[in-house]
N, C-alpha and C. Protein backbone atom coordinates (compact mmCIF):
# COMPACT_ATOMS: atom_id res chain seq x y z
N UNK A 1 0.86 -1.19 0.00
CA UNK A 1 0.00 0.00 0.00
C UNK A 1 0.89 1.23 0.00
N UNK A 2 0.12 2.11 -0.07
CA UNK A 2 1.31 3.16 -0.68
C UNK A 2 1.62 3.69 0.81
N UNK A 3 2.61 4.45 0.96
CA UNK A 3 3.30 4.84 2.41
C UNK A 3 4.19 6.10 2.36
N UNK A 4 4.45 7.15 3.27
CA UNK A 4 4.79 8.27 2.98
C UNK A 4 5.81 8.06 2.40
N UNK A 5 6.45 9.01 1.74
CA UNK A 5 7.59 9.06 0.90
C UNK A 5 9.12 9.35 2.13
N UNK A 6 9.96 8.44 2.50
CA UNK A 6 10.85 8.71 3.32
C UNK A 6 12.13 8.65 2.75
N UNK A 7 12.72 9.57 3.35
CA UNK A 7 14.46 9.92 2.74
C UNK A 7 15.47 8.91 3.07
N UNK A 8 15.99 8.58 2.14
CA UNK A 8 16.91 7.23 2.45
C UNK A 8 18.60 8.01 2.35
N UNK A 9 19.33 7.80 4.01
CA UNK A 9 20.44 8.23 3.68
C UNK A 9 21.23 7.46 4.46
N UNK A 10 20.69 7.21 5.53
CA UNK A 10 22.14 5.97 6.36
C UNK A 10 21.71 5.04 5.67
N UNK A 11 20.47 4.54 5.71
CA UNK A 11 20.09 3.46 4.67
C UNK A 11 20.41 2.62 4.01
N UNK A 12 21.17 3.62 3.20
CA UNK A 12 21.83 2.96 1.82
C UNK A 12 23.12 2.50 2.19
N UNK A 13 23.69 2.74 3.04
CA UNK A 13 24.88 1.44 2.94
C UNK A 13 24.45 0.26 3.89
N UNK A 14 23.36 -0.23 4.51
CA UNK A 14 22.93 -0.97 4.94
C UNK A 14 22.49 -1.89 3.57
N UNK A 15 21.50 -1.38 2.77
CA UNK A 15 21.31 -2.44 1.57
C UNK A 15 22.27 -2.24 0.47
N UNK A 16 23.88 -1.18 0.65
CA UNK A 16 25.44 -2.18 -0.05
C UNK A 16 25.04 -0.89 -1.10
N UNK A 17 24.58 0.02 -1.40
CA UNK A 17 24.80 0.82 -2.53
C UNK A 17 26.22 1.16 -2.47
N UNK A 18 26.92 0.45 -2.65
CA UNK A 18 28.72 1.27 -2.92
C UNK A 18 28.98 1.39 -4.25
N UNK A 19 28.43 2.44 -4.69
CA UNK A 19 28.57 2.79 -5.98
C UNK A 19 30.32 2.81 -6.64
N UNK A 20 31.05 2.83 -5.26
CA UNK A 20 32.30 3.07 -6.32
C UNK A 20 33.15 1.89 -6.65
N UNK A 21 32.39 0.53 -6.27
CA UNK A 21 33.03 -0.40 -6.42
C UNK A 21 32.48 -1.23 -7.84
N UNK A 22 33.65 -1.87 -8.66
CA UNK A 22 32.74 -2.18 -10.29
C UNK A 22 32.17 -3.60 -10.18
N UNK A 23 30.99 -3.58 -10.91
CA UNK A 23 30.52 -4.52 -11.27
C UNK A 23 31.70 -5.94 -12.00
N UNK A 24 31.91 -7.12 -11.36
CA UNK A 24 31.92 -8.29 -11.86
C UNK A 24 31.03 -9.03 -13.19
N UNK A 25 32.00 -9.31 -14.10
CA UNK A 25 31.01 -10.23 -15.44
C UNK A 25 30.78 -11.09 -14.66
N UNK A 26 29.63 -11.68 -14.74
CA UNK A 26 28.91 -12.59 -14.41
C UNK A 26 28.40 -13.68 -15.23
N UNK A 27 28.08 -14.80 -15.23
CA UNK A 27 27.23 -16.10 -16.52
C UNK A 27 25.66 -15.42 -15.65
N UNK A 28 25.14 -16.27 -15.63
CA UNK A 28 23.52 -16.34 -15.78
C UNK A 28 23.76 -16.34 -13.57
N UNK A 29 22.64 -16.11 -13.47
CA UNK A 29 22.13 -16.29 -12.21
C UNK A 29 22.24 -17.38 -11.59
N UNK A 30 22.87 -18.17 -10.43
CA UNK A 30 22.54 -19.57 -10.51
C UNK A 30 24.00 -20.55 -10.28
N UNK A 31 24.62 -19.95 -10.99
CA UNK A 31 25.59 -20.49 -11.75
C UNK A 31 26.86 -20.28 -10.54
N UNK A 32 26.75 -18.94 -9.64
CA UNK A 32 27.88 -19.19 -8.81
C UNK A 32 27.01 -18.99 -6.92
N UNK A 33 27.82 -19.40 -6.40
CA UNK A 33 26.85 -19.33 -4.54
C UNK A 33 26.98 -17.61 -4.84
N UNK A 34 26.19 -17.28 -4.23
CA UNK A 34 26.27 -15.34 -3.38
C UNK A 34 26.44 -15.25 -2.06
N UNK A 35 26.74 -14.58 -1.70
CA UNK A 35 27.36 -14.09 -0.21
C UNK A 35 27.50 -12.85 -0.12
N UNK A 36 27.21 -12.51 1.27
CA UNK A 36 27.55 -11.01 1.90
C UNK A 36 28.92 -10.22 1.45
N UNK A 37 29.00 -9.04 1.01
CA UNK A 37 30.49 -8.65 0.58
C UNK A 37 30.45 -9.07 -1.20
N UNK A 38 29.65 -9.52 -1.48
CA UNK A 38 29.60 -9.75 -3.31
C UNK A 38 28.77 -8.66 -3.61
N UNK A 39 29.28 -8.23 -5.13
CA UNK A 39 28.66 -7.13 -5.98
C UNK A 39 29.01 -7.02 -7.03
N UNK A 40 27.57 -7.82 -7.84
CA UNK A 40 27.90 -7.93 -9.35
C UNK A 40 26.25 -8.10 -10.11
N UNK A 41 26.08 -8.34 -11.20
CA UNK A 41 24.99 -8.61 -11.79
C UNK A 41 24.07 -9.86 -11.22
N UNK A 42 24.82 -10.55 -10.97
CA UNK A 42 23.86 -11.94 -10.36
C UNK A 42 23.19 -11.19 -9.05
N UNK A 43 23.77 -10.46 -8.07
CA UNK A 43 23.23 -10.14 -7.09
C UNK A 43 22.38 -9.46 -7.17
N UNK A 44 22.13 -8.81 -8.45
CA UNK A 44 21.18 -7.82 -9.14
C UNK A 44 19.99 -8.51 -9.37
N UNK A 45 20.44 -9.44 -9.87
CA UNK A 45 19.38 -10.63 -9.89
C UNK A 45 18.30 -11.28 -9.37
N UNK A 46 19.58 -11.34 -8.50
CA UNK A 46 18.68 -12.53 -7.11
C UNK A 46 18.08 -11.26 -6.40
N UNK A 47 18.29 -9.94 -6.17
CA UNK A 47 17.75 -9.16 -5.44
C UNK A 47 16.32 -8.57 -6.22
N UNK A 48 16.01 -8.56 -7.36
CA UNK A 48 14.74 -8.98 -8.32
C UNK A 48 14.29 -10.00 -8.02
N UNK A 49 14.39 -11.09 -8.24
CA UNK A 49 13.97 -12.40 -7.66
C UNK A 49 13.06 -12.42 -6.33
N UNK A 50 13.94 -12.08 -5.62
CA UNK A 50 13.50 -11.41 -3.94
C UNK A 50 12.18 -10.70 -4.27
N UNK A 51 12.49 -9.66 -4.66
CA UNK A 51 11.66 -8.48 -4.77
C UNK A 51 9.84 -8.82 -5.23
N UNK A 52 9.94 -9.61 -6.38
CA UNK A 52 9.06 -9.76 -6.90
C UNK A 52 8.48 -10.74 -5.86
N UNK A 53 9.14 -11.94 -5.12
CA UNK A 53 8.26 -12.76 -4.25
C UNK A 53 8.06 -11.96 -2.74
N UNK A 54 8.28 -10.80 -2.57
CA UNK A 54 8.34 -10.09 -1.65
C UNK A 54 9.06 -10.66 -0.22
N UNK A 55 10.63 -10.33 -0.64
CA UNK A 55 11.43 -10.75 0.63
C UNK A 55 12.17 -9.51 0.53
N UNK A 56 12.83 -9.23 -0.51
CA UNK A 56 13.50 -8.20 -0.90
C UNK A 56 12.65 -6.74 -0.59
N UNK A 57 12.74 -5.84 0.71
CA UNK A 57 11.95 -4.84 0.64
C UNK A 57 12.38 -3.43 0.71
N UNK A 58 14.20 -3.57 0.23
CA UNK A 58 14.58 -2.12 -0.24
C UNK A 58 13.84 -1.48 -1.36
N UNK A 59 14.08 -0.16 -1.85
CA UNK A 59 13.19 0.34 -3.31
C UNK A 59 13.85 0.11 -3.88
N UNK A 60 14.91 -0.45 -4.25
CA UNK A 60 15.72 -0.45 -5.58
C UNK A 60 16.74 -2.03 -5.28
N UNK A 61 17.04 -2.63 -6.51
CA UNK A 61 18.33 -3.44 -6.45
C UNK A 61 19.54 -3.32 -6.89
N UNK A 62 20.21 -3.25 -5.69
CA UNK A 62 21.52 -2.29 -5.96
C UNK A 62 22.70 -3.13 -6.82
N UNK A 63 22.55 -4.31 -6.42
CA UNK A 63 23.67 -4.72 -7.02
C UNK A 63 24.54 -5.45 -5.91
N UNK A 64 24.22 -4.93 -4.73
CA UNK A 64 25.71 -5.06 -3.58
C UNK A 64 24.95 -6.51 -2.96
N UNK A 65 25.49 -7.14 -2.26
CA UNK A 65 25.17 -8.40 -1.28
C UNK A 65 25.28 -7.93 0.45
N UNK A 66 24.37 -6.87 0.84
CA UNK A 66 24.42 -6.04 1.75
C UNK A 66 23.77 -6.86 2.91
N UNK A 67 23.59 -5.93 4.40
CA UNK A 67 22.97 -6.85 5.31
C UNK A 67 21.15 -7.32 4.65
N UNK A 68 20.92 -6.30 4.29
CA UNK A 68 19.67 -6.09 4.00
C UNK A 68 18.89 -7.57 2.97
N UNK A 69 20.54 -7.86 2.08
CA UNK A 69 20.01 -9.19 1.22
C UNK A 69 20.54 -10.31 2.22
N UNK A 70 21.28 -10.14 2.80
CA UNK A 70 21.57 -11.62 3.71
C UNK A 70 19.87 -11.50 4.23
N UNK A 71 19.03 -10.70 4.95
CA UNK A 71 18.08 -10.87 5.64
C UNK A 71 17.33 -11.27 4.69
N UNK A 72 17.17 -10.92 3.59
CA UNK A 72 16.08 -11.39 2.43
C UNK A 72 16.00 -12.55 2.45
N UNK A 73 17.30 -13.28 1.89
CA UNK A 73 17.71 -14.67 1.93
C UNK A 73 17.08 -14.93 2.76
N UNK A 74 17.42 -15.09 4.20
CA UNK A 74 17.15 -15.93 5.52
C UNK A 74 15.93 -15.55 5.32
N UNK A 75 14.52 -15.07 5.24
CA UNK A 75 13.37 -15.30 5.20
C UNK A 75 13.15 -15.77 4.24
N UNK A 76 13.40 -16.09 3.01
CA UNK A 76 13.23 -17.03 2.08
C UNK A 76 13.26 -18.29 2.64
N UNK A 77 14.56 -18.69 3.16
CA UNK A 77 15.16 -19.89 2.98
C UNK A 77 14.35 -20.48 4.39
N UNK A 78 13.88 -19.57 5.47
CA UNK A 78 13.27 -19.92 6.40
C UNK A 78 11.73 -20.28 6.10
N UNK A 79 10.96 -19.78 5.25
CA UNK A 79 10.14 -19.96 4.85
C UNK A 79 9.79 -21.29 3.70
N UNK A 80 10.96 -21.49 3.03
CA UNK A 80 10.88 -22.66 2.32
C UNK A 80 11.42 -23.97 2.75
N UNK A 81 11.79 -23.51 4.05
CA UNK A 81 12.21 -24.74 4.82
C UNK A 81 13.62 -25.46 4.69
N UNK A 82 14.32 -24.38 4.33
CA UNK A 82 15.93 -24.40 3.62
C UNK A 82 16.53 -24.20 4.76
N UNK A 83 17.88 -24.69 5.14
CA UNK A 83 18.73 -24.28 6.18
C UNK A 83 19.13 -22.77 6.16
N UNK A 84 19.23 -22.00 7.11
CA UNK A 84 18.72 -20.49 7.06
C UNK A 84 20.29 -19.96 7.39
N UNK A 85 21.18 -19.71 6.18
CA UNK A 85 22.71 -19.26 6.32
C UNK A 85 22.63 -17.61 6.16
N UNK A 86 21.41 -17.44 5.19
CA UNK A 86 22.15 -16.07 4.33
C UNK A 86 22.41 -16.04 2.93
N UNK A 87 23.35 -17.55 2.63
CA UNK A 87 24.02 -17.50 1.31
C UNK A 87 22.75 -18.03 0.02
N UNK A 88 23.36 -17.50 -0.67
CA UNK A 88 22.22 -17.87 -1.84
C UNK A 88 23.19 -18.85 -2.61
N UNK A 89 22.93 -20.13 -2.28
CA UNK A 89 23.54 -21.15 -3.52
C UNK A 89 22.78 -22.33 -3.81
N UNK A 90 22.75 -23.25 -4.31
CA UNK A 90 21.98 -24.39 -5.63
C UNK A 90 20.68 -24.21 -4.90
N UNK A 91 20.75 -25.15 -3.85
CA UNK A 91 19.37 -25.08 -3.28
C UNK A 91 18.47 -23.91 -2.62
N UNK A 92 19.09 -23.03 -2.45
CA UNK A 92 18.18 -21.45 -2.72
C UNK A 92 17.82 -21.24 -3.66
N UNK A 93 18.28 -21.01 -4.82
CA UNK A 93 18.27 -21.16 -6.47
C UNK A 93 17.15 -22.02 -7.28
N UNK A 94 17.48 -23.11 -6.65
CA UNK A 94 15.98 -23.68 -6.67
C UNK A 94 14.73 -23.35 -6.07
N UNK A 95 14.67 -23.93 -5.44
CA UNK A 95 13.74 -23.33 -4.83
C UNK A 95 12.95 -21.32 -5.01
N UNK A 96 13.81 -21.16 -5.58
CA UNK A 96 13.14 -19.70 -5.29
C UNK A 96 13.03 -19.38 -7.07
N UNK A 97 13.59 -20.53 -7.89
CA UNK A 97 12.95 -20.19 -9.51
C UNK A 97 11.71 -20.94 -9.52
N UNK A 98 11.91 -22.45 -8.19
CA UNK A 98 10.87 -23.07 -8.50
C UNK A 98 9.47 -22.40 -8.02
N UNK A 99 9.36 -21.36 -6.84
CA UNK A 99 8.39 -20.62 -6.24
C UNK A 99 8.12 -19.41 -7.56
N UNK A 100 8.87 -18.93 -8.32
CA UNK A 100 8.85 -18.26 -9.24
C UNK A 100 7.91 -18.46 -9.91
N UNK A 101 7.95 -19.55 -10.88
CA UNK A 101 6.81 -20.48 -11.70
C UNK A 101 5.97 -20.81 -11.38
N UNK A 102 5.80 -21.06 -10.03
CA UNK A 102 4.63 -21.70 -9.61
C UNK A 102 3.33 -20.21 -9.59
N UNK A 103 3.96 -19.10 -9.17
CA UNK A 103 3.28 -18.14 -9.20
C UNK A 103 3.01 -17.45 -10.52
N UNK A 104 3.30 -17.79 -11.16
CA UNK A 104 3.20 -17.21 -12.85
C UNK A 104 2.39 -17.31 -13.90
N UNK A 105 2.12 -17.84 -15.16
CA UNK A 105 1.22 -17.40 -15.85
C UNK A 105 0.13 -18.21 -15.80
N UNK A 106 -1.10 -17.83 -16.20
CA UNK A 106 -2.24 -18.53 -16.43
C UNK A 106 -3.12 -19.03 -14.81
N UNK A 107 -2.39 -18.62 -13.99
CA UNK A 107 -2.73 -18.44 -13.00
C UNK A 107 -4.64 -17.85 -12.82
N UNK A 108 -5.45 -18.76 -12.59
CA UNK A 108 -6.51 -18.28 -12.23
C UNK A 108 -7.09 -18.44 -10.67
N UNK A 109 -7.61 -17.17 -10.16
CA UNK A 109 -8.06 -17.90 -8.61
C UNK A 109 -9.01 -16.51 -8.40
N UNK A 110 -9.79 -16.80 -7.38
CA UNK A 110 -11.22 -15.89 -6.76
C UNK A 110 -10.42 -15.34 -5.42
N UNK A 111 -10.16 -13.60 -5.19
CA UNK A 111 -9.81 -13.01 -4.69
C UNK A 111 -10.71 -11.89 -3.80
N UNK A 112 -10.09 -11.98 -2.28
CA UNK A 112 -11.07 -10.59 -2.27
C UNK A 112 -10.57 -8.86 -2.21
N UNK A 113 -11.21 -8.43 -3.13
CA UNK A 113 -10.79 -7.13 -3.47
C UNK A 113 -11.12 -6.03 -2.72
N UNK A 114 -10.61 -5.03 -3.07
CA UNK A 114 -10.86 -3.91 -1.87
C UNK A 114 -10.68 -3.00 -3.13
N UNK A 115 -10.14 -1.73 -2.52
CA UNK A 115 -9.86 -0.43 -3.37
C UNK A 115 -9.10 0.85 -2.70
N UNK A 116 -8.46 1.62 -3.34
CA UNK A 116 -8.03 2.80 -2.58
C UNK A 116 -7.76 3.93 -3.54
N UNK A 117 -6.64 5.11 -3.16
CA UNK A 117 -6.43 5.99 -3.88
C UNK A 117 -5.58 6.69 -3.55
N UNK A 118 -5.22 7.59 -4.35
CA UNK A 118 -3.48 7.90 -3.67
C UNK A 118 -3.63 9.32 -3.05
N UNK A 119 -4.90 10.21 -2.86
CA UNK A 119 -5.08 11.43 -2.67
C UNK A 119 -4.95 11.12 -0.67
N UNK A 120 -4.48 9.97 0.08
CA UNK A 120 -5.12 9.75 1.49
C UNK A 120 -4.08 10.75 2.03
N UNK A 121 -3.81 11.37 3.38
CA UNK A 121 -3.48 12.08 4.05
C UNK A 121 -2.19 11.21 4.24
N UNK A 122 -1.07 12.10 4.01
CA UNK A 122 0.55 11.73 4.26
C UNK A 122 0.82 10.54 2.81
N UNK A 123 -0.15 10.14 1.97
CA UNK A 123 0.44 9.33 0.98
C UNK A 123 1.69 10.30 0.05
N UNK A 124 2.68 9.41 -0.09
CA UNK A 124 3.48 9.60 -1.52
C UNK A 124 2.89 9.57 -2.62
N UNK A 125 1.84 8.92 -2.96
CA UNK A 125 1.38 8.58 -4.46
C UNK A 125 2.51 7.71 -5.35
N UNK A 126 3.47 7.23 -4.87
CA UNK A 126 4.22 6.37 -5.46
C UNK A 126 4.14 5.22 -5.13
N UNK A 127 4.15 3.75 -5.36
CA UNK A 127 3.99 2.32 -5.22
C UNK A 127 5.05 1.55 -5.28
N UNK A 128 4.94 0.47 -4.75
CA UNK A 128 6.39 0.09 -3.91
C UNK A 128 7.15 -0.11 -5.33
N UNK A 129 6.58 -0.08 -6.32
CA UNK A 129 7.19 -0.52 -7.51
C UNK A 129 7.85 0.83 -8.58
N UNK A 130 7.69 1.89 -7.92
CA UNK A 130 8.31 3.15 -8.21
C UNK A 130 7.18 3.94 -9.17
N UNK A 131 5.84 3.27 -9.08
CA UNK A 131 4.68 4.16 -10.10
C UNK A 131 4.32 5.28 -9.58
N UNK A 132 4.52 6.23 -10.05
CA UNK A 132 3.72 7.46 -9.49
C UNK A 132 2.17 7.79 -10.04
N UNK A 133 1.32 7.40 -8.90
CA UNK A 133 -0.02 7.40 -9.42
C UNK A 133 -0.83 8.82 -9.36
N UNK A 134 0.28 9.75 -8.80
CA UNK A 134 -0.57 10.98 -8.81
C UNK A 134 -0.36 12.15 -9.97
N UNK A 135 0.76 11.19 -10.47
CA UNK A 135 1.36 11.80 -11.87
C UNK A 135 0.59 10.73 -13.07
N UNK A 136 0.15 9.39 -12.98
CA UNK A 136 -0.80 8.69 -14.00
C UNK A 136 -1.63 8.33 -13.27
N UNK A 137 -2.75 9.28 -13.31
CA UNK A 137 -4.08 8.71 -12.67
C UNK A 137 -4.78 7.53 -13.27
N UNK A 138 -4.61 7.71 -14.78
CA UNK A 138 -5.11 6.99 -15.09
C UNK A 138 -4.92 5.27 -15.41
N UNK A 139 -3.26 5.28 -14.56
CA UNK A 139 -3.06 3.75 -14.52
C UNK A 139 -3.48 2.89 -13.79
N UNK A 140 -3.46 1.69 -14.18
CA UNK A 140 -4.51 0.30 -13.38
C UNK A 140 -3.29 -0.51 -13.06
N UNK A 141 -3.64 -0.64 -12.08
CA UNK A 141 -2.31 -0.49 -10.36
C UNK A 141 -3.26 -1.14 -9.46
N UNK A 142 -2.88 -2.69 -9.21
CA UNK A 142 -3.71 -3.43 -7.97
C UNK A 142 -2.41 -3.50 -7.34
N UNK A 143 -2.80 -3.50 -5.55
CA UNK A 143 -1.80 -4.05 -4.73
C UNK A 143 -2.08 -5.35 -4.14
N UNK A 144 -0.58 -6.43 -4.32
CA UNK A 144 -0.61 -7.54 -4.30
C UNK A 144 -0.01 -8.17 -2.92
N UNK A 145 -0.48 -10.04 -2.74
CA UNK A 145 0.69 -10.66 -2.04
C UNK A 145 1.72 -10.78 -2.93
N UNK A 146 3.10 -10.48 -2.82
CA UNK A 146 3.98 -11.09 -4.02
C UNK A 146 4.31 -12.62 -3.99
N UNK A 147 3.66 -13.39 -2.87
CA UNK A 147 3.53 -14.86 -2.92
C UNK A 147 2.75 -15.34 -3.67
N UNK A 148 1.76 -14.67 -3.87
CA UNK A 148 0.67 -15.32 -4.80
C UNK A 148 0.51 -14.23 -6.04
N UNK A 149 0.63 -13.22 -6.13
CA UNK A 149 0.86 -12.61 -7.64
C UNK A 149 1.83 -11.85 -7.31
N UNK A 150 2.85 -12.20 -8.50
CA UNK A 150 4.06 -12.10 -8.87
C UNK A 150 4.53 -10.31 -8.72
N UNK A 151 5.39 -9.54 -8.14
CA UNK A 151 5.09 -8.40 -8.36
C UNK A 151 5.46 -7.76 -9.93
N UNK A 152 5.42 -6.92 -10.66
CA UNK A 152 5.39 -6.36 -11.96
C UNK A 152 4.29 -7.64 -13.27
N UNK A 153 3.53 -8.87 -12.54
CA UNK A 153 2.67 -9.04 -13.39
C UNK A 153 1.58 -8.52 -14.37
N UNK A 154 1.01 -8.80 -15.19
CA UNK A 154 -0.12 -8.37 -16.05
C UNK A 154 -1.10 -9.32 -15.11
N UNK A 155 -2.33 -8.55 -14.59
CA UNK A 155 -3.23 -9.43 -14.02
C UNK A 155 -4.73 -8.93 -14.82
N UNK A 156 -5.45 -9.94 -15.33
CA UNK A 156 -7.06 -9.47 -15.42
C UNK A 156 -8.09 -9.59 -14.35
N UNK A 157 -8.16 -8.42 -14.07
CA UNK A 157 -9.12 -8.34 -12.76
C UNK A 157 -10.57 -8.46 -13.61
N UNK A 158 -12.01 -9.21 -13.06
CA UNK A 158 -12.80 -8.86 -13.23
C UNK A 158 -13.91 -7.96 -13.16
N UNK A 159 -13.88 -6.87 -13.56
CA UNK A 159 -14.65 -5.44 -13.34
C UNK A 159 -14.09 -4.78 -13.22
N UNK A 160 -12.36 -4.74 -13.71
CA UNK A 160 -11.49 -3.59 -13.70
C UNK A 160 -10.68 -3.33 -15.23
N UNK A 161 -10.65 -4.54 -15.47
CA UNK A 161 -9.32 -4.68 -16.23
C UNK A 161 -8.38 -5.21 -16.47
N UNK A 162 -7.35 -4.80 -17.51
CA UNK A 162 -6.11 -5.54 -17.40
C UNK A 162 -4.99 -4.36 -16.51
N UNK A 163 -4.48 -5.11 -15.70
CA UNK A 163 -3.34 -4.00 -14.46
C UNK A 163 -2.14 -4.61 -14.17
N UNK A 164 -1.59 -3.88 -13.72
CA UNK A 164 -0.11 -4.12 -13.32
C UNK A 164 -0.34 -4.20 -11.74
N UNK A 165 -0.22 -5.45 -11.22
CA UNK A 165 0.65 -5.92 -9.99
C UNK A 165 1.90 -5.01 -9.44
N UNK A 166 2.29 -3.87 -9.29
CA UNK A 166 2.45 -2.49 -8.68
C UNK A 166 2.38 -2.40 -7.30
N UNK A 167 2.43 -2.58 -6.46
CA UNK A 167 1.98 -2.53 -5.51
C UNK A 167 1.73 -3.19 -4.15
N UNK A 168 1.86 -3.39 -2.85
CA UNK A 168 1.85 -4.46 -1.93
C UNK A 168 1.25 -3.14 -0.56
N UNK A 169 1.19 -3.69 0.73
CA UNK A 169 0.01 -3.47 1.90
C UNK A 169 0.45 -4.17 2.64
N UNK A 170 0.46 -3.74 3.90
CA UNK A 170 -0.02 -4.58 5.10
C UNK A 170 -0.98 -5.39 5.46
N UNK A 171 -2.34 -4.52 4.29
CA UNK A 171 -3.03 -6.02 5.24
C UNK A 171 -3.70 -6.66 3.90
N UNK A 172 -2.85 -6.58 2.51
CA UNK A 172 -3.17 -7.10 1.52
C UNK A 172 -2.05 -8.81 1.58
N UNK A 173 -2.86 -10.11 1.95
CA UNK A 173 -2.03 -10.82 2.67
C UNK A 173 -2.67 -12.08 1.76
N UNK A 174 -2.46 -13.12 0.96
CA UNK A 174 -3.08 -14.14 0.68
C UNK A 174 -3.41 -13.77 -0.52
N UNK A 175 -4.82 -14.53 -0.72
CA UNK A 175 -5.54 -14.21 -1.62
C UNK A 175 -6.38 -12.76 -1.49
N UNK A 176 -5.71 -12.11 -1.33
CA UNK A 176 -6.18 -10.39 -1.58
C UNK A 176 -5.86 -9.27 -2.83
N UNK A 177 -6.20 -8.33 -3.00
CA UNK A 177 -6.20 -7.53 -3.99
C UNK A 177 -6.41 -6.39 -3.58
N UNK A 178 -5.91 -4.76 -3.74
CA UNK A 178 -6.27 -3.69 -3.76
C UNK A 178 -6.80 -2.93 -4.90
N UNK A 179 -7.39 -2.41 -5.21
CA UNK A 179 -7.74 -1.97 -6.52
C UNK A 179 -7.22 -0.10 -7.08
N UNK A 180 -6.41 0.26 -7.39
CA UNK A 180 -6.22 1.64 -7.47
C UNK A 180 -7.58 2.22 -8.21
N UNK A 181 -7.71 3.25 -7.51
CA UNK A 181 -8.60 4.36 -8.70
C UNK A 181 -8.23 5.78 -8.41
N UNK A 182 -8.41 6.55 -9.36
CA UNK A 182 -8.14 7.74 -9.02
C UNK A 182 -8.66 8.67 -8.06
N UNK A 183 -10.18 8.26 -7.63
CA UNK A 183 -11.05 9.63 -7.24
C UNK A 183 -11.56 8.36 -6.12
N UNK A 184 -11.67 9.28 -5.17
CA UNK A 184 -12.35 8.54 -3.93
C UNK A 184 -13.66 7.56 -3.70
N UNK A 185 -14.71 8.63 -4.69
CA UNK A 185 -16.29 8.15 -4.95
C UNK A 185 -15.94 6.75 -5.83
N UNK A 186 -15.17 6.60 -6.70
CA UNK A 186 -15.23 5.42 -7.34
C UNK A 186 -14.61 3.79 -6.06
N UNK A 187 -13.71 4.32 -5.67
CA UNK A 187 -12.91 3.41 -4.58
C UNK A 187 -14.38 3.05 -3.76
N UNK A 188 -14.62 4.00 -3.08
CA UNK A 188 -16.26 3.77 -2.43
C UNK A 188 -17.24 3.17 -3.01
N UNK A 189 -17.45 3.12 -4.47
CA UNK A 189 -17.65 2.58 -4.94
C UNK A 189 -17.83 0.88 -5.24
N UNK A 190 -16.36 0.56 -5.46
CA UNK A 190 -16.07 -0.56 -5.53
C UNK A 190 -16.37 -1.19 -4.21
N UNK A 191 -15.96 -0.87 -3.36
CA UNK A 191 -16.25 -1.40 -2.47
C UNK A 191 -15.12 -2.60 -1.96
N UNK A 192 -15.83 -3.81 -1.00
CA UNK A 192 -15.17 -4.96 -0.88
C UNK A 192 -15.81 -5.90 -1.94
N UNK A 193 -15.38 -6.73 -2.64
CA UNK A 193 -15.79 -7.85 -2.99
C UNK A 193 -14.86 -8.86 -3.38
N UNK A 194 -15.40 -10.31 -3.76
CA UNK A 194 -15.30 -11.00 -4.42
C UNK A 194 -14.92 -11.11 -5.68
N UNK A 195 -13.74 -11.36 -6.13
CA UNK A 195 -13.71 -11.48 -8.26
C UNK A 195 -12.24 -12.34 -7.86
N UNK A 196 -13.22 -12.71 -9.77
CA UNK A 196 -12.06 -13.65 -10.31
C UNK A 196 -10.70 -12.79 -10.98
N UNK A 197 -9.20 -13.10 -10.80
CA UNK A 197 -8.85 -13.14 -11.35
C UNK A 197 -7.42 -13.60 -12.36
N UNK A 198 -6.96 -13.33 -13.06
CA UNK A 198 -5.78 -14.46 -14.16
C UNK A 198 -4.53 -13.41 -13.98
N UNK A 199 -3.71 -14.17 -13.36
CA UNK A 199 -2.45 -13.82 -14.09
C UNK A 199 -2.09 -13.86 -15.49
N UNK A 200 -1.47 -12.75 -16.55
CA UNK A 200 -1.74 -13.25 -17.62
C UNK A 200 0.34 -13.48 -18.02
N UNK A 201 0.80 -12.43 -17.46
CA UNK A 201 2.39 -13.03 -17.34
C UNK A 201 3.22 -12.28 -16.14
């Protein structure tokens, strides 16, 4: 859900932004263990990876293997029932392409929906996914579990549309949905309900 806009400055070397250190060539994702103190494209990676299943909850992926991704990891790996190190190697890897897929296309299921809007008192109007909705009102922006829809998916909501998965909440948890709209009366509108809907990728 959307949340005031806060200034990130000790912050950032907690989730490893050390911009002055260079990126490592890398093969594909997968291919080597990660660890704390690494910074290269794979970590870029796996910190997307994260992100989209919602473990990863800096705004950006830096690149670095900071405290912030050791913690990602360990709730992954605690959650999938993996021995809980930190390090991201084979069997993290698995497991977290195989949770990948499982959440992905063609995905159909009955959700319950809600609604909101970005005009609320102290909102940013920006979404955890960097959309600024008070600058495109007119985009279709549901907030998701990223366990069960993928974050940056195409989803067809029924009685909304086709939208971008944008977005996550506190108490959007399971099978839930938020619905963006621009203007308050419509959110009121919608109301709570029931709908079907498809992941489409």
């Amino acid at each position: 859900m959307l949340t005031p806009l806060k200034k990130i400055v000790v912050f950032t070397a907690a989730a490893g932004m050390m911009v002055s250190a260079p990126f490592m060539a890398q093969a594909s994702m997968g291919e080597q263990t990660l660890h704390y103190g690494m910074k290269n494209s794979d970590v870029r990676e796996l910190q997307f990876a994260l992100k989209n299943q919602g473990y990863f909850d800096f705004h950006t992926a830096t690149g670095y293997y900071g405290t912030i991704t050791v913690a990602a990891v360990k709730s992954f790996q605690r959650a999938k029932g993996l021995d809980v190190d930190g390090i991201a190697g084979p069997k993290t890897f698995k497991a977290l392409n195989t949770s990948g897929e499982n959440a992905r296309q063609g995905k159909v299921m009955t959700v319950e929906s809600s609604a909101y809007t970005a005009n609320c008192a102290g909102c940013s109007g920006v979404t955890s996914q960097g959309i600024n909705l008070k600058e495109n009102p007119g985009a279709k922006v549901i907030s998701v579990d990223p366990s069960v829809i993928p974050l940056g998916s195409r989803v067809y909501v029924e009685g909304y549309g086709t939208a971008i998965a944008g977005d996550t909440g506190g108490a959007i948890k399971g099978k839930k949905i938020d619905v963006f709209f621009p203007e308050r009366e419509q959110a009121l509108q919608w109301g709570r309900k029931n709908v079907t809907v498809k992941v489409i990728e």
